[in-house]
N, C-alpha and C. Protein backbone atom coordinates (compact mmCIF):
# COMPACT_ATOMS: atom_id res chain seq x y z
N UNK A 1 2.65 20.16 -5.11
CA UNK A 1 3.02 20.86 -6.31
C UNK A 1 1.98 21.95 -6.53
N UNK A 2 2.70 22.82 -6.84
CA UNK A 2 1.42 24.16 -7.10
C UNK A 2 0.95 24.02 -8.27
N UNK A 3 0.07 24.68 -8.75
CA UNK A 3 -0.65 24.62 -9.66
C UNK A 3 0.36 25.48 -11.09
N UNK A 4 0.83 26.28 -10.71
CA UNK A 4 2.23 27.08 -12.00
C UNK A 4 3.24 25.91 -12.23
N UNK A 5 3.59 24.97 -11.30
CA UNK A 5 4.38 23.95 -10.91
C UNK A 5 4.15 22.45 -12.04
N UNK A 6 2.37 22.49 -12.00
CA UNK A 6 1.86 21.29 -12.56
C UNK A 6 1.32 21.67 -14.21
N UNK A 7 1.49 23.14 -14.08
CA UNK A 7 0.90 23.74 -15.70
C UNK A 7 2.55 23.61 -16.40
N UNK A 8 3.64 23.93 -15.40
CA UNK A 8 4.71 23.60 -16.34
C UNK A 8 5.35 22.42 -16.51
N UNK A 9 4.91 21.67 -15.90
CA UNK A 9 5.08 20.11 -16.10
C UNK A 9 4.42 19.50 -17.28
N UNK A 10 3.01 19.90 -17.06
CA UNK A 10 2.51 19.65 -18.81
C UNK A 10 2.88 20.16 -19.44
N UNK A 11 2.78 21.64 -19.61
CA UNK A 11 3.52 21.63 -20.77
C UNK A 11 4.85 21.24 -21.30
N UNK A 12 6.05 20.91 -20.16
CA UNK A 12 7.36 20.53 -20.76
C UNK A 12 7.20 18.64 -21.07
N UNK A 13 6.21 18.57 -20.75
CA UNK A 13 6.14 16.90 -21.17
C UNK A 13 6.34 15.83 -19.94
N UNK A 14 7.05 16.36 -18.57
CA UNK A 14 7.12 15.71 -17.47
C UNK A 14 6.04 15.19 -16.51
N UNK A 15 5.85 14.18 -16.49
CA UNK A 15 4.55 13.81 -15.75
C UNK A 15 4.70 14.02 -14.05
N UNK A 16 3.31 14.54 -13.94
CA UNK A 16 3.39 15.22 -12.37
C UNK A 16 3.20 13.38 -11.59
N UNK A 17 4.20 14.03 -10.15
CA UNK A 17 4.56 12.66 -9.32
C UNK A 17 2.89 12.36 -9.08
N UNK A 18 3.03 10.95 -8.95
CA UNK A 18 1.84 10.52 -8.46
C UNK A 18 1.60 10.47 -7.09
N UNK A 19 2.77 9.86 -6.38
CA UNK A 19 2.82 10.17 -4.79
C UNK A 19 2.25 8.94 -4.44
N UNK A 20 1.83 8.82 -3.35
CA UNK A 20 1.35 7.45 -2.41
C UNK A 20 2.19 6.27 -2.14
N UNK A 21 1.87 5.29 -1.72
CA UNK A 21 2.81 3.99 -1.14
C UNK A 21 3.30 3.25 -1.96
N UNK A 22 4.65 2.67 -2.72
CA UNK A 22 4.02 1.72 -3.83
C UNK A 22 4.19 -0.06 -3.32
N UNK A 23 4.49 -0.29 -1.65
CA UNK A 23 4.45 -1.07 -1.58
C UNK A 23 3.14 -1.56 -1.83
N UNK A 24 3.45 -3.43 -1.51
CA UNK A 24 2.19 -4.10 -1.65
C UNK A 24 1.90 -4.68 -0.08
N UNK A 25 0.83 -4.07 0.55
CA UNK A 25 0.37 -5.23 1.76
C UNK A 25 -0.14 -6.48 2.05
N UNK A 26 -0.46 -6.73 1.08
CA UNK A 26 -1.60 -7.60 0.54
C UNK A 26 -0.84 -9.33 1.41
N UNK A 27 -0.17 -9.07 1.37
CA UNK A 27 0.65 -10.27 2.27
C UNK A 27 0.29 -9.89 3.87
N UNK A 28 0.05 -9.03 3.98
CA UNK A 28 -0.33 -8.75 5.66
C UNK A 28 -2.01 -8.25 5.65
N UNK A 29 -2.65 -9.25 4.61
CA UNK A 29 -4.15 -9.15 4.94
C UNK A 29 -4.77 -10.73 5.38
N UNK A 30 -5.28 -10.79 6.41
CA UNK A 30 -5.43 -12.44 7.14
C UNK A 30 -6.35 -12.45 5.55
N UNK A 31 -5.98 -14.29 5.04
CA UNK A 31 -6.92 -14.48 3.61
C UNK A 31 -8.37 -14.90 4.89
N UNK A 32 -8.43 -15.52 5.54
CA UNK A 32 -10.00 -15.84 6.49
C UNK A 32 -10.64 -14.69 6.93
N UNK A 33 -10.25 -13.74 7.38
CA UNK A 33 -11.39 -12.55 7.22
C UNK A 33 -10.76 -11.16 7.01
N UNK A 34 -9.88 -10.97 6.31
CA UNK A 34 -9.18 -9.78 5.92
C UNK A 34 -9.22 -9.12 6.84
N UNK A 35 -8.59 -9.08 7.59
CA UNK A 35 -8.31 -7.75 9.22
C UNK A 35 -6.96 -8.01 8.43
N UNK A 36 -6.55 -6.48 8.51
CA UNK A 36 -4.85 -6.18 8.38
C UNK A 36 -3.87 -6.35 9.43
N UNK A 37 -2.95 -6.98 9.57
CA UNK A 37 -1.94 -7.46 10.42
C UNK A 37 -1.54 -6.30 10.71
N UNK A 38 -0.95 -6.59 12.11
CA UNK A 38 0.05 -5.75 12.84
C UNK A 38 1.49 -5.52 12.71
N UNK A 39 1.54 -6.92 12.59
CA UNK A 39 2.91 -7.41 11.77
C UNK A 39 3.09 -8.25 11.04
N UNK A 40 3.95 -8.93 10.39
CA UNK A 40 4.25 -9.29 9.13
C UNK A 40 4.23 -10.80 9.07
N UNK A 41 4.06 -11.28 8.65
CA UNK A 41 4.17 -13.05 8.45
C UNK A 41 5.02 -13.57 8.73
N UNK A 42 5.34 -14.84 8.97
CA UNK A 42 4.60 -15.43 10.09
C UNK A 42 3.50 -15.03 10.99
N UNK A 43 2.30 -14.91 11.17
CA UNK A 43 1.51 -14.16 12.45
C UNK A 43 0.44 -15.07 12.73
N UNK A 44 -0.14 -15.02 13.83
CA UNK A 44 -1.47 -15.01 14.42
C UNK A 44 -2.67 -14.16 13.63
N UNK A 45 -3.77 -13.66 13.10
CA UNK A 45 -4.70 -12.74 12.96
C UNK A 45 -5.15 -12.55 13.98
N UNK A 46 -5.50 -10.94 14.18
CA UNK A 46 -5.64 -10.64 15.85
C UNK A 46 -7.36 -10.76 15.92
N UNK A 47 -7.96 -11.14 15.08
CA UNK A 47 -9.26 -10.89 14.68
C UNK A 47 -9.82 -12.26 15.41
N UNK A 48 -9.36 -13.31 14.12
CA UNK A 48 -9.94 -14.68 13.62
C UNK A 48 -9.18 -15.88 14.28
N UNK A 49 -7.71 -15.79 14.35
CA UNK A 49 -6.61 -16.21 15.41
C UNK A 49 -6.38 -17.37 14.17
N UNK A 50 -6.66 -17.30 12.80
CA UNK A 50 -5.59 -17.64 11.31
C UNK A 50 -4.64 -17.83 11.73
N UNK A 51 -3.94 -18.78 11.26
CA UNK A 51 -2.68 -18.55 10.85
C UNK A 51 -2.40 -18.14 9.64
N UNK A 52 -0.77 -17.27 9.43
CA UNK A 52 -0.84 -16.21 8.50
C UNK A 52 0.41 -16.33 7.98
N UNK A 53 1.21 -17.26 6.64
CA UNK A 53 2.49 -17.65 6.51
C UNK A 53 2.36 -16.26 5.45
N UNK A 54 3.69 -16.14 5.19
CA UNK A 54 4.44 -15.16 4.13
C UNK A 54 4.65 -15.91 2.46
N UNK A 55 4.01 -15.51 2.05
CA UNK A 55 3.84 -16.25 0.41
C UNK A 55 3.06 -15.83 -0.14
């Protein structure tokens, strides 16, 4: 968003997008030493070799 883009957003009252991811990963972080999964639960940790259920 340009900056003429985000001055007329305030002023008309529309809030400028925030943008970024809004999932949650936090299910694909091993809880024994937080290395982020490759894939999704059910898994192995490729780190610590955890097991890693979905919940």
């Amino acid at each position: 968003m340009s900056d003429e883009d985000a001055a007329g957003a305030a002023r008309s009252g529309v809030p400028e997008p925030e943008g970024g991811e809004a999932a949650c990963w936090l299910d694909r972080v091993c809880p024994e030493c937080d290395a982020v999964l490759d894939t999704a639960p059910p898994a192995v940790c490729h780190r610590c070799g955890a097991e890693v259920r979905a919940g």
